[in-house]
PDB file of N, CA and C in Angstrom:
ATOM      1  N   UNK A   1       0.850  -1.176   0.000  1.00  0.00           N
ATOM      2  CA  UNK A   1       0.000   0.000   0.000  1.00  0.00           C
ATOM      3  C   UNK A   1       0.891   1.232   0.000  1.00  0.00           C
ATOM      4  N   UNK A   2       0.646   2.131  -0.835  1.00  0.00           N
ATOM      5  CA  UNK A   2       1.297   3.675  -1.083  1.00  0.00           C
ATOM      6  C   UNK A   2       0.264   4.649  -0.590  1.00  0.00           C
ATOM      7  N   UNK A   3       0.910   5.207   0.558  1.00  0.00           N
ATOM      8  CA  UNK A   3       0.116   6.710   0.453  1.00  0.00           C
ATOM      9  C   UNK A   3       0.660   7.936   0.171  1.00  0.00           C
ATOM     10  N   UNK A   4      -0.534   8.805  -0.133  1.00  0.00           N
ATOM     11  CA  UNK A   4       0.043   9.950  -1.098  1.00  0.00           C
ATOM     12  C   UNK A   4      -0.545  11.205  -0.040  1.00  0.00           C
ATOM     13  N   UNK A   5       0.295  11.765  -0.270  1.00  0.00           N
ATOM     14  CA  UNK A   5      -0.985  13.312   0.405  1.00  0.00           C
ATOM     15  C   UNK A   5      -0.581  14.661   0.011  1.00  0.00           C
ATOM     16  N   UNK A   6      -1.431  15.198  -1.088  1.00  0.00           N
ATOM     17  CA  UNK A   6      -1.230  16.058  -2.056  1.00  0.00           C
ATOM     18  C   UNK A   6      -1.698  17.418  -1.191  1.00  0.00           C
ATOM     19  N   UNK A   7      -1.141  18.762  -1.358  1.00  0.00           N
ATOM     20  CA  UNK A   7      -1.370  19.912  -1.129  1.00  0.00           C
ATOM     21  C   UNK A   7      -1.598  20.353  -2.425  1.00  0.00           C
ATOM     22  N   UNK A   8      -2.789  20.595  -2.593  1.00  0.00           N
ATOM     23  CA  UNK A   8      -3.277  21.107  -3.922  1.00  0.00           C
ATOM     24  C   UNK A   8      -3.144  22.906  -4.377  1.00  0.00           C
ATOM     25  N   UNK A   9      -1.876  23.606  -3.203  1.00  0.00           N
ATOM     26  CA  UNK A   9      -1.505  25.150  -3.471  1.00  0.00           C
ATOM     27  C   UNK A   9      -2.777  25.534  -3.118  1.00  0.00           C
ATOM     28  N   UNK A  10      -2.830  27.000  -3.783  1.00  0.00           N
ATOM     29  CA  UNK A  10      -3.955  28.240  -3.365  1.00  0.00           C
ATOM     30  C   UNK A  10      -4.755  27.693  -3.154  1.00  0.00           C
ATOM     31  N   UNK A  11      -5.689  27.012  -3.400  1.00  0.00           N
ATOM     32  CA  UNK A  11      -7.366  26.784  -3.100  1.00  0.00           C
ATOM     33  C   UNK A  11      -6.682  25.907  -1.745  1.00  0.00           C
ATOM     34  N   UNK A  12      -5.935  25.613  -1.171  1.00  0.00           N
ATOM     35  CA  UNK A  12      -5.725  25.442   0.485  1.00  0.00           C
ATOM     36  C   UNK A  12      -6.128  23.649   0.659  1.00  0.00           C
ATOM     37  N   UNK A  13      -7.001  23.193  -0.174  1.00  0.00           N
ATOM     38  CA  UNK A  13      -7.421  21.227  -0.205  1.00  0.00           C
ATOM     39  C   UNK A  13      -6.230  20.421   0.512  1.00  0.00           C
ATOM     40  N   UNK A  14      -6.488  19.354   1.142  1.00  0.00           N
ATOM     41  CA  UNK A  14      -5.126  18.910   1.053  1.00  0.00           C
ATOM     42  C   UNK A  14      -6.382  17.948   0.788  1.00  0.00           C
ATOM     43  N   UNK A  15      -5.694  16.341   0.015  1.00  0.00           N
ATOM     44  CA  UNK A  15      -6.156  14.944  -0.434  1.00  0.00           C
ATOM     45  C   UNK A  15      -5.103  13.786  -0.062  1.00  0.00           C
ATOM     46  N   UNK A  16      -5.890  12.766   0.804  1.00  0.00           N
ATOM     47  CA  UNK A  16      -4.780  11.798   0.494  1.00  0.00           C
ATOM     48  C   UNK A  16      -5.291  10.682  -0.114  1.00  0.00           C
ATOM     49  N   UNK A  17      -4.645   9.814  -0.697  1.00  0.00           N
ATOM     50  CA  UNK A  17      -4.601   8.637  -1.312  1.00  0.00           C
ATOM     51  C   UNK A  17      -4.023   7.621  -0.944  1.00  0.00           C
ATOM     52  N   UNK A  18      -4.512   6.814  -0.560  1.00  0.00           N
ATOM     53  CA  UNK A  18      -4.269   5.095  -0.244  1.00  0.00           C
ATOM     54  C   UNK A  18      -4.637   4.350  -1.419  1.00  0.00           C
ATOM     55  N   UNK A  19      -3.695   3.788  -2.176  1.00  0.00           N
ATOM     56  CA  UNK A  19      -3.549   2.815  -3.363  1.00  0.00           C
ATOM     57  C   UNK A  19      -2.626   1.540  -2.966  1.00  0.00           C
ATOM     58  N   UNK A  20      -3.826   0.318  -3.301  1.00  0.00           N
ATOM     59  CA  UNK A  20      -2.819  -0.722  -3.166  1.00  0.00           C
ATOM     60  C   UNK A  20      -3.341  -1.621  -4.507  1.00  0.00           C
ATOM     61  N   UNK A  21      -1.885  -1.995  -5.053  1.00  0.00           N
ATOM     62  CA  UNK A  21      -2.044  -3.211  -6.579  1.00  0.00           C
ATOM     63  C   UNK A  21      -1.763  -4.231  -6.369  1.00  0.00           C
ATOM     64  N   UNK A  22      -2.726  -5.225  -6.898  1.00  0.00           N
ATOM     65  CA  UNK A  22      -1.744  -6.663  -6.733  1.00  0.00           C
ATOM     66  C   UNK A  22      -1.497  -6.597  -7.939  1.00  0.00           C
ATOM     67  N   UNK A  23      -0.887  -8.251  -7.519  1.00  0.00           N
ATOM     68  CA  UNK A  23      -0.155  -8.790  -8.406  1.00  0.00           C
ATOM     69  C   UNK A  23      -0.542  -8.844 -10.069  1.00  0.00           C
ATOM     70  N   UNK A  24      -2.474  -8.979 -10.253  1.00  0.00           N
ATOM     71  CA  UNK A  24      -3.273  -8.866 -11.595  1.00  0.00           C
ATOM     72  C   UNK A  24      -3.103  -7.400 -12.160  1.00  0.00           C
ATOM     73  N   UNK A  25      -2.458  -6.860 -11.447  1.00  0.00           N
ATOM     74  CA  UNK A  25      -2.205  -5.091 -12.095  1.00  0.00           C
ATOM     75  C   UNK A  25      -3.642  -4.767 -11.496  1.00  0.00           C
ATOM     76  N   UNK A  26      -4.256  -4.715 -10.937  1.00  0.00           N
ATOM     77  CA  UNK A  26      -5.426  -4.274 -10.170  1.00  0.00           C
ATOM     78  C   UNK A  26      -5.134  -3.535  -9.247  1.00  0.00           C
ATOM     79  N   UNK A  27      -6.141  -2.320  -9.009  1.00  0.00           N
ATOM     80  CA  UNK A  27      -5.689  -1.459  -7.807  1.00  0.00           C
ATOM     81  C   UNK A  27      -6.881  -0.823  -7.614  1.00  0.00           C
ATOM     82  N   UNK A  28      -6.544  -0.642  -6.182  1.00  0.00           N
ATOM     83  CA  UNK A  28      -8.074   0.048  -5.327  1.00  0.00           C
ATOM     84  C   UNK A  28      -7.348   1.317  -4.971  1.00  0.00           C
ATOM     85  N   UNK A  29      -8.007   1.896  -4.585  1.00  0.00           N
ATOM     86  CA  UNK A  29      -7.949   3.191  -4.127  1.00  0.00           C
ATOM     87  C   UNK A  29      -9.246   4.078  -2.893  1.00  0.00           C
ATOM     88  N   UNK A  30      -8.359   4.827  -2.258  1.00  0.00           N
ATOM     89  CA  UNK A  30      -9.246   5.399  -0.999  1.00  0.00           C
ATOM     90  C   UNK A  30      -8.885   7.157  -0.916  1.00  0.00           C
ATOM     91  N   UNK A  31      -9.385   7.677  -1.710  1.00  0.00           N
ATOM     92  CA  UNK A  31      -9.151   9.247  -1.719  1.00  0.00           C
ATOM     93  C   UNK A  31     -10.158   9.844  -0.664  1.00  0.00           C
ATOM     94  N   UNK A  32      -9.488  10.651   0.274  1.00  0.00           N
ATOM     95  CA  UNK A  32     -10.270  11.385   1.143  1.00  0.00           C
ATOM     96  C   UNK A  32      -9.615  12.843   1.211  1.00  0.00           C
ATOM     97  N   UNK A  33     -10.662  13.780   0.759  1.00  0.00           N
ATOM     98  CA  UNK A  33     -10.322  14.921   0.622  1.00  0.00           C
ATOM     99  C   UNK A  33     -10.963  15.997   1.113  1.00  0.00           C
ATOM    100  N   UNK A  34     -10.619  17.419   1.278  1.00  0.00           N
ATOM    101  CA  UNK A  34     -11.635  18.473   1.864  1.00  0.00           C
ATOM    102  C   UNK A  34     -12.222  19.231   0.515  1.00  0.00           C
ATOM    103  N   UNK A  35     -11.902  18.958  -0.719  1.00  0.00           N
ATOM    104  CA  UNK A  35     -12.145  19.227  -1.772  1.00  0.00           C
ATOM    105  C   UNK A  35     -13.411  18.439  -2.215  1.00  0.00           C
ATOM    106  N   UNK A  36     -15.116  19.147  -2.353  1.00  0.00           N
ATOM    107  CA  UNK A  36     -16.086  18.082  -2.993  1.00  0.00           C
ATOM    108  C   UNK A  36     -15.945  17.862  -4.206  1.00  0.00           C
ATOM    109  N   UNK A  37     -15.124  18.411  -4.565  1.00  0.00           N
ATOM    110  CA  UNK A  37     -15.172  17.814  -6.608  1.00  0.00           C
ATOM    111  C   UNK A  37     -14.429  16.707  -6.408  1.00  0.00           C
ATOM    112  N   UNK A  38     -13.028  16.803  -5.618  1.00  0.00           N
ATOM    113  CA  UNK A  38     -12.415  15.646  -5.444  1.00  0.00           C
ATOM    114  C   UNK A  38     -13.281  14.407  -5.019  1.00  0.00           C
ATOM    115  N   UNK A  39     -13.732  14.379  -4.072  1.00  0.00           N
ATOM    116  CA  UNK A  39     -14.958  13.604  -3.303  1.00  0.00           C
ATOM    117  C   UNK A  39     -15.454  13.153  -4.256  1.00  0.00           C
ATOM    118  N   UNK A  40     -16.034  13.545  -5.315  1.00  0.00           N
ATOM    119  CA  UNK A  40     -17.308  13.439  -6.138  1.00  0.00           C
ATOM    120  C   UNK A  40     -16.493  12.364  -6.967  1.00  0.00           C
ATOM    121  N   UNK A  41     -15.550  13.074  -7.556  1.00  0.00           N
ATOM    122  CA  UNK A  41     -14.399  12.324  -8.368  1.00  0.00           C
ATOM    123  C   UNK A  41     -14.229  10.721  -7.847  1.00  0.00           C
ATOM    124  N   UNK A  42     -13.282  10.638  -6.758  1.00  0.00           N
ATOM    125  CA  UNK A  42     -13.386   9.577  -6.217  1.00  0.00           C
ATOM    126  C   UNK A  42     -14.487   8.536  -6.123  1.00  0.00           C
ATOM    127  N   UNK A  43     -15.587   9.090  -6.015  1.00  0.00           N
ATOM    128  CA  UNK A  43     -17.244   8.157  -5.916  1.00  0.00           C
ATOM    129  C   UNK A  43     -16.855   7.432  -7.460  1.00  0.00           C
ATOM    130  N   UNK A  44     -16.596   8.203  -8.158  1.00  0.00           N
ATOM    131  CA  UNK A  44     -16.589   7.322  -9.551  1.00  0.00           C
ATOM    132  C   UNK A  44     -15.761   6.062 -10.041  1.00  0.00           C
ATOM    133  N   UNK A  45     -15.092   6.128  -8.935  1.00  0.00           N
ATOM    134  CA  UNK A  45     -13.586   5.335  -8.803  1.00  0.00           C
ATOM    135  C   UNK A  45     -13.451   4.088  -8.703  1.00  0.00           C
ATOM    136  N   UNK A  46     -13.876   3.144  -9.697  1.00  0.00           N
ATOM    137  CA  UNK A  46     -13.581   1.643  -8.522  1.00  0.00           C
ATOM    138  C   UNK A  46     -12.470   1.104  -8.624  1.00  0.00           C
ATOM    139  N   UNK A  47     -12.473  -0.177  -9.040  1.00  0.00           N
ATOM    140  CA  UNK A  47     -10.978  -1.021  -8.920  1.00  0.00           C
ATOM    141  C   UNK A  47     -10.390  -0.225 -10.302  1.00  0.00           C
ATOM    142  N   UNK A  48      -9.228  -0.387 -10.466  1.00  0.00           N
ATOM    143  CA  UNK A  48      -8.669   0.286 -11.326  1.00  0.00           C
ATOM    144  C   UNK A  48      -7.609  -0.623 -12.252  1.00  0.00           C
ATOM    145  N   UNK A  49      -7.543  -1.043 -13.442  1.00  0.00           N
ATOM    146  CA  UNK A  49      -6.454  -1.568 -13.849  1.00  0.00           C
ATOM    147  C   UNK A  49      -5.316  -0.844 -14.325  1.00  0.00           C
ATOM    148  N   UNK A  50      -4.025  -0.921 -13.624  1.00  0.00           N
ATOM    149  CA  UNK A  50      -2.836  -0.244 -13.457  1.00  0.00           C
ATOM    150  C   UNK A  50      -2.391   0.102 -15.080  1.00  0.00           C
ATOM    151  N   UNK A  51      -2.572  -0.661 -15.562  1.00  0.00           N
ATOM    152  CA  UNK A  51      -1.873  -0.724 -17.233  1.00  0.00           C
ATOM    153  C   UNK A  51      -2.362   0.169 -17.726  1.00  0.00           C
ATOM    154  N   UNK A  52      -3.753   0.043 -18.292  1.00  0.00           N
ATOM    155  CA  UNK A  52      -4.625   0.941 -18.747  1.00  0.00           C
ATOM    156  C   UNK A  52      -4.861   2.817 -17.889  1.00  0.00           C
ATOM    157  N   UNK A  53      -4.150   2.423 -16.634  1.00  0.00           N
ATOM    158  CA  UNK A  53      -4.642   4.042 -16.651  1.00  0.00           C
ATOM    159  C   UNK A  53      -3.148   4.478 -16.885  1.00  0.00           C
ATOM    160  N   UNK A  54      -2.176   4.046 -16.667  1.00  0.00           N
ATOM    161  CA  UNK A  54      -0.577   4.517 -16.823  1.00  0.00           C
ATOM    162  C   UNK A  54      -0.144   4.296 -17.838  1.00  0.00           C
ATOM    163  N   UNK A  55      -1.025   3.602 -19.309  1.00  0.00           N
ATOM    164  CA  UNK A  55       0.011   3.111 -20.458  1.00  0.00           C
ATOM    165  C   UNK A  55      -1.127   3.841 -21.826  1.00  0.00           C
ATOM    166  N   UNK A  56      -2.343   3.547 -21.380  1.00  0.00           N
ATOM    167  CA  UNK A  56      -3.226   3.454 -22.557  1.00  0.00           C
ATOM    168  C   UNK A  56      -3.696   4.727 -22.677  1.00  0.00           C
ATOM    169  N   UNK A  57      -3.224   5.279 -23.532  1.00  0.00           N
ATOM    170  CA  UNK A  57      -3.856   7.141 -23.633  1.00  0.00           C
ATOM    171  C   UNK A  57      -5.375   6.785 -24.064  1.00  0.00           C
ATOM    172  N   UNK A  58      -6.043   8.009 -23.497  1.00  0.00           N
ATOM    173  CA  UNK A  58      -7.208   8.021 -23.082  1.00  0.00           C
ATOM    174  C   UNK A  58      -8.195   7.445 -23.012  1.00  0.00           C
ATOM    175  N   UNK A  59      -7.915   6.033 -21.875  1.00  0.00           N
ATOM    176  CA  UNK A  59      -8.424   5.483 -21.018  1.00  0.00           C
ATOM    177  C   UNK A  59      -8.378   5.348 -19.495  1.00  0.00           C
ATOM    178  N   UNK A  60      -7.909   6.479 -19.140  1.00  0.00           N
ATOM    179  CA  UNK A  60      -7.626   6.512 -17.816  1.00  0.00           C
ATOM    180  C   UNK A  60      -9.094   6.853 -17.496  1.00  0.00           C
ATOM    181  N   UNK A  61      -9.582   5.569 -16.058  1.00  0.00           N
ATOM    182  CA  UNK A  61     -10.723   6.108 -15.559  1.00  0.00           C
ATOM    183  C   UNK A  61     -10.637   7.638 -14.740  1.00  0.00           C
ATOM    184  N   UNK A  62      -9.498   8.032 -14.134  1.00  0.00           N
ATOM    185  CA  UNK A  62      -9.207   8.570 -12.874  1.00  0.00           C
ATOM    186  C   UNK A  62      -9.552  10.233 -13.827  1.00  0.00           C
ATOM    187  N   UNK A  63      -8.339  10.007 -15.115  1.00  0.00           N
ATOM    188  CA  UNK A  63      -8.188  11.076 -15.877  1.00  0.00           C
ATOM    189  C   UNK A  63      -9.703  11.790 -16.760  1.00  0.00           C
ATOM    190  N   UNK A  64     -10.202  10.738 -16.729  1.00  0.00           N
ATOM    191  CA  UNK A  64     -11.683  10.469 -17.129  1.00  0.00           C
ATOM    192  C   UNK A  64     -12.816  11.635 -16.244  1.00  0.00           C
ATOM    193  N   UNK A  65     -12.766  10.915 -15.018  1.00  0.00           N
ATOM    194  CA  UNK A  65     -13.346  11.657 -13.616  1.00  0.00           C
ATOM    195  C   UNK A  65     -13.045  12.916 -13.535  1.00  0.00           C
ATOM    196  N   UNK A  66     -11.253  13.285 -13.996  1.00  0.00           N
ATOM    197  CA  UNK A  66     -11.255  14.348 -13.133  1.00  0.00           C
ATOM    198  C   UNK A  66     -11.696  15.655 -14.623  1.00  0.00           C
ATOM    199  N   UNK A  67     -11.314  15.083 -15.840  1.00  0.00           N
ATOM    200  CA  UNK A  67     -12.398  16.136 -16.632  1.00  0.00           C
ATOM    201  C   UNK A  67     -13.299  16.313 -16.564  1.00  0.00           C
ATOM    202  N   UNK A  68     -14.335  15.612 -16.270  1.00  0.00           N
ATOM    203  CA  UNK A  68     -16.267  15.122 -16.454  1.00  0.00           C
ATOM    204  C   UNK A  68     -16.311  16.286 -15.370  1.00  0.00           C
ATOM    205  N   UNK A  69     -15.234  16.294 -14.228  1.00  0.00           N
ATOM    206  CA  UNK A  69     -15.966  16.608 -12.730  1.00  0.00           C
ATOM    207  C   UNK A  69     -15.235  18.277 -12.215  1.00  0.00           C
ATOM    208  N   UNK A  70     -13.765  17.949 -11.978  1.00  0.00           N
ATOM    209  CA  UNK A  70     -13.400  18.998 -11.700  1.00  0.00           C
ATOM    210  C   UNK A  70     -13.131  20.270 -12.814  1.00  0.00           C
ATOM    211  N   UNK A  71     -13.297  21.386 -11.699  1.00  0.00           N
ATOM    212  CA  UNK A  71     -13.468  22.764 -12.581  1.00  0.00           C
ATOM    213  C   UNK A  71     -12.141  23.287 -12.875  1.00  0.00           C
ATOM    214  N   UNK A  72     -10.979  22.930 -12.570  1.00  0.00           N
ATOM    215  CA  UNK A  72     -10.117  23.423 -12.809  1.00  0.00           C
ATOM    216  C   UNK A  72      -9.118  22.335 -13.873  1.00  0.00           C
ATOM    217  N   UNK A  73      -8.069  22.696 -14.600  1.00  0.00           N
ATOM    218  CA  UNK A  73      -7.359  21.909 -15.231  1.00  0.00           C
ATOM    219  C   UNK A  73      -5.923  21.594 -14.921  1.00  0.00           C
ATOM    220  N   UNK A  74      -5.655  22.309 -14.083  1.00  0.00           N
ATOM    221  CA  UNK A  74      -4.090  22.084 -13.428  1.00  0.00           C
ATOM    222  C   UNK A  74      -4.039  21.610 -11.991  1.00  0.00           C
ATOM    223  N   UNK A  75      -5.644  20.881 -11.543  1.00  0.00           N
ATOM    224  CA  UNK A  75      -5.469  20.325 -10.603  1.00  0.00           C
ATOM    225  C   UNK A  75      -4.444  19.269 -10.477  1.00  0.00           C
ATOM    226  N   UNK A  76      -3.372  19.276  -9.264  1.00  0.00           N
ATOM    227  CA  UNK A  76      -3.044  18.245  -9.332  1.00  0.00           C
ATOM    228  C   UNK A  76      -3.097  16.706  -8.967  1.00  0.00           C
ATOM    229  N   UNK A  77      -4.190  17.063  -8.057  1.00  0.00           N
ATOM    230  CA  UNK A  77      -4.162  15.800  -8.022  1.00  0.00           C
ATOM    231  C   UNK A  77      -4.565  14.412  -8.752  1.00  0.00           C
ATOM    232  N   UNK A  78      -5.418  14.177  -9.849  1.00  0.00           N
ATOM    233  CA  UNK A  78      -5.565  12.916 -10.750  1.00  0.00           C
ATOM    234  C   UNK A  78      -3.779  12.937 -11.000  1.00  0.00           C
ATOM    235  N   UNK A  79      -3.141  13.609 -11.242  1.00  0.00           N
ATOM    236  CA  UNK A  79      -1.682  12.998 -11.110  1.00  0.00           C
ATOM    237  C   UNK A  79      -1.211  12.183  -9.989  1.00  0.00           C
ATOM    238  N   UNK A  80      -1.516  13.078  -9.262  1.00  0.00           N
ATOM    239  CA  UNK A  80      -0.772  12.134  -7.582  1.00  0.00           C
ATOM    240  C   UNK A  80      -1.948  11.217  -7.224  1.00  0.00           C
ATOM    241  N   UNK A  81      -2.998  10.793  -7.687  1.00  0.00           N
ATOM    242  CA  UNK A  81      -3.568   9.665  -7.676  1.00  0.00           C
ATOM    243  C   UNK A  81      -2.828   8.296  -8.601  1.00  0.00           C
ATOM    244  N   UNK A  82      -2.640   9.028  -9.516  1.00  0.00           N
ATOM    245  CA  UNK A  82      -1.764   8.360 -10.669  1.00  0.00           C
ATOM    246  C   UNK A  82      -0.510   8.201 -10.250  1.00  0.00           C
ATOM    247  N   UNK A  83       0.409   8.729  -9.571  1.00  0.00           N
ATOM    248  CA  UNK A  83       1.639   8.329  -8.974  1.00  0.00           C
ATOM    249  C   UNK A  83       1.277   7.173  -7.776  1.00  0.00           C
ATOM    250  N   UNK A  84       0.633   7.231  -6.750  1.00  0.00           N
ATOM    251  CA  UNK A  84       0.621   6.576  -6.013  1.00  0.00           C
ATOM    252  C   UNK A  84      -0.056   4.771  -6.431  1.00  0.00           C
ATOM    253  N   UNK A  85      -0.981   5.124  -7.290  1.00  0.00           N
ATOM    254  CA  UNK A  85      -1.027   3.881  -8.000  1.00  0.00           C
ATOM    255  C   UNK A  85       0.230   3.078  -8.637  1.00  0.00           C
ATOM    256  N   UNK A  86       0.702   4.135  -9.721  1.00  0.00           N
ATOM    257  CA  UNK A  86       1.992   3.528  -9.975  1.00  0.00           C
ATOM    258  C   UNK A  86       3.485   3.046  -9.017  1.00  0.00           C
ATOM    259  N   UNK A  87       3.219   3.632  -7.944  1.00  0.00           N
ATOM    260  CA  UNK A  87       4.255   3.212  -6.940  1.00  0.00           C
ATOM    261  C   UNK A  87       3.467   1.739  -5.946  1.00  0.00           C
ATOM    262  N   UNK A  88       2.770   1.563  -5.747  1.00  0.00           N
ATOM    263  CA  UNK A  88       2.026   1.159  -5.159  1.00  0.00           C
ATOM    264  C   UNK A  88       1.910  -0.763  -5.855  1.00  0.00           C
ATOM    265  N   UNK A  89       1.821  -0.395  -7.621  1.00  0.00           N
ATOM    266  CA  UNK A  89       2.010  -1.724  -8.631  1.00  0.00           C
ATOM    267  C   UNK A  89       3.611  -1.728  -8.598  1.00  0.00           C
ATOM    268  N   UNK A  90       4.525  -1.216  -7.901  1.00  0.00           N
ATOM    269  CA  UNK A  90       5.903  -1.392  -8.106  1.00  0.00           C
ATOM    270  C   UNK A  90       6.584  -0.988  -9.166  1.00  0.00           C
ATOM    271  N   UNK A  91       5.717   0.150  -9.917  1.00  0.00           N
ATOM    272  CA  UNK A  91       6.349   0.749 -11.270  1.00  0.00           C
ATOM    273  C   UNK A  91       7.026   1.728 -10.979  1.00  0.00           C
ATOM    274  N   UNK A  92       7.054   2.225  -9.819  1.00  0.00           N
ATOM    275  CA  UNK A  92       7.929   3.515  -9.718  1.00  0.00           C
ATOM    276  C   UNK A  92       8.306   3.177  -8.438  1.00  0.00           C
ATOM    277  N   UNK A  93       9.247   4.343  -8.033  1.00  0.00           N
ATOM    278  CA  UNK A  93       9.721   4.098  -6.601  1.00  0.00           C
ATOM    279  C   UNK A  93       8.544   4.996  -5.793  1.00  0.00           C
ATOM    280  N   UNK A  94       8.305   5.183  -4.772  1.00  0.00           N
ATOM    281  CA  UNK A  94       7.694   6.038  -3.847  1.00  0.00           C
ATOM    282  C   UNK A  94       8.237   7.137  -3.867  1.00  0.00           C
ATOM    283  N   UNK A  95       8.810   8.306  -4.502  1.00  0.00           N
ATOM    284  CA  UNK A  95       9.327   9.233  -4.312  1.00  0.00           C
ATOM    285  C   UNK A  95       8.728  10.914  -4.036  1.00  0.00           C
ATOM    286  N   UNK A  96       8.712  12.010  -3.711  1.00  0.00           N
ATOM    287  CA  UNK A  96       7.948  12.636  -3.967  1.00  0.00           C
ATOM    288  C   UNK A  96       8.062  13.266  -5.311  1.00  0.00           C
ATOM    289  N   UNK A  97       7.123  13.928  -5.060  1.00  0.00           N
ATOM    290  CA  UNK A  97       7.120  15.140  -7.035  1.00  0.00           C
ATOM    291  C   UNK A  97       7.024  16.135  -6.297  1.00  0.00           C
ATOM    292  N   UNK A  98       7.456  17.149  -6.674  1.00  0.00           N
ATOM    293  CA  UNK A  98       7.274  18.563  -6.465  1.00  0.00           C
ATOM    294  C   UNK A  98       7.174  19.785  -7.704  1.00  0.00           C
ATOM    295  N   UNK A  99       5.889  20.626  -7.817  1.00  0.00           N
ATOM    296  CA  UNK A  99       6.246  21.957  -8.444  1.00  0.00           C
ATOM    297  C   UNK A  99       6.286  22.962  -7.813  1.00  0.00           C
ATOM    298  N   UNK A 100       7.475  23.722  -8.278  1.00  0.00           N
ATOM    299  CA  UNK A 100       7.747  25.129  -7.193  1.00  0.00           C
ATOM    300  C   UNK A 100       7.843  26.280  -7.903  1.00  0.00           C
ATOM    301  N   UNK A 101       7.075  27.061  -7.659  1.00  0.00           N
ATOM    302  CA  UNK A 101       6.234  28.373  -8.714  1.00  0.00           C
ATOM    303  C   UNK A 101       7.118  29.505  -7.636  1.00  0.00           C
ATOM    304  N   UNK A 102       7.559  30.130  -8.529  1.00  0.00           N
ATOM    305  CA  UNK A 102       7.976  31.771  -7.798  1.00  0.00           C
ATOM    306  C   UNK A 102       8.100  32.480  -8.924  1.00  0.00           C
ATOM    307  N   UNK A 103       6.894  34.181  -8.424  1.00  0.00           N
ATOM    308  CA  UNK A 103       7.279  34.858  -9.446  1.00  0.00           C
ATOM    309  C   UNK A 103       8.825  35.633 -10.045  1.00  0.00           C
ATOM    310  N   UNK A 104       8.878  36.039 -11.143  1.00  0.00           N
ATOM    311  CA  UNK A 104      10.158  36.300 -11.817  1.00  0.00           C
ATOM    312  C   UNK A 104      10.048  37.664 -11.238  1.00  0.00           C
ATOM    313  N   UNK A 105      10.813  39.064 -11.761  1.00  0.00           N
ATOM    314  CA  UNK A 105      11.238  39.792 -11.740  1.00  0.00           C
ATOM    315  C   UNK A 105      10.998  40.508 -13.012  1.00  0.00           C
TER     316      UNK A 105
END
C-alpha cells in the first residue's frame, strides 16, 4: 500500500490517497479529501487496472473523472492519484514530485 498526500496550493485542499495493486495489475484506491469535486471524483472510482490508466492514452478512468468533474485543469491531483497507483504496482519508486512556482522579476 502507497500513500500519497497532495497539497493542492492556493485553493488550500489537502487529499490523500491510499492505493494498493496486486499482483493482476489491479488497484483500489481510498481518496479522502476536503475538496467536494475531489470527493465526487473519487465516488466514480472503482478497482482500477494499473496498465490501462498509466500506459493506454485516453483510457484513464481517474483522468476520465477528473475532466467530467473537476473545474479546474491544473489540478493536481488525478496525477498524484496516478503516482501513487503507480508506486504502489511497483512501477515507480515512492518518491515525492514537487512543483515550485515563484514569481520572476
Amino acid at each position: 500500500m502507497v500513500k500519497a498526500k497532495i497539497n493542492s496550493g492556493a485553493c488550500g485542499f489537502e487529499t490523500t490517497v491510499q492505493a494498493e495493486a496486486g499482483p493482476d495489475y489491479l488497484a483500489g484506491v481510498k481518496i479522502t479529501s476536503g475538496c467536494q469535486h475531489i470527493n465526487k471524483m473519487a465516488e466514480k472510482l472503482g478497482t482500477l487496472n494499473v496498465m490501462s490508466e498509466l500506459f493506454k492514452k485516453g483510457e484513464s478512468q481517474v483522468l476520465a473523472a477528473a475532466k467530467e468533474i473537476l473545474p479546474h485543469v491544473t489540478c493536481p491531483v488525478p496525477i498524484g492519484i496516478l503516482k501513487a497507483i503507480e508506486a504502489s504496482a511497483g512501477m515507480a519508486l515512492p518518491k515525492d514530485v514537487t512543483i515550485t512556482l515563484a514569481k520572476g522579476e
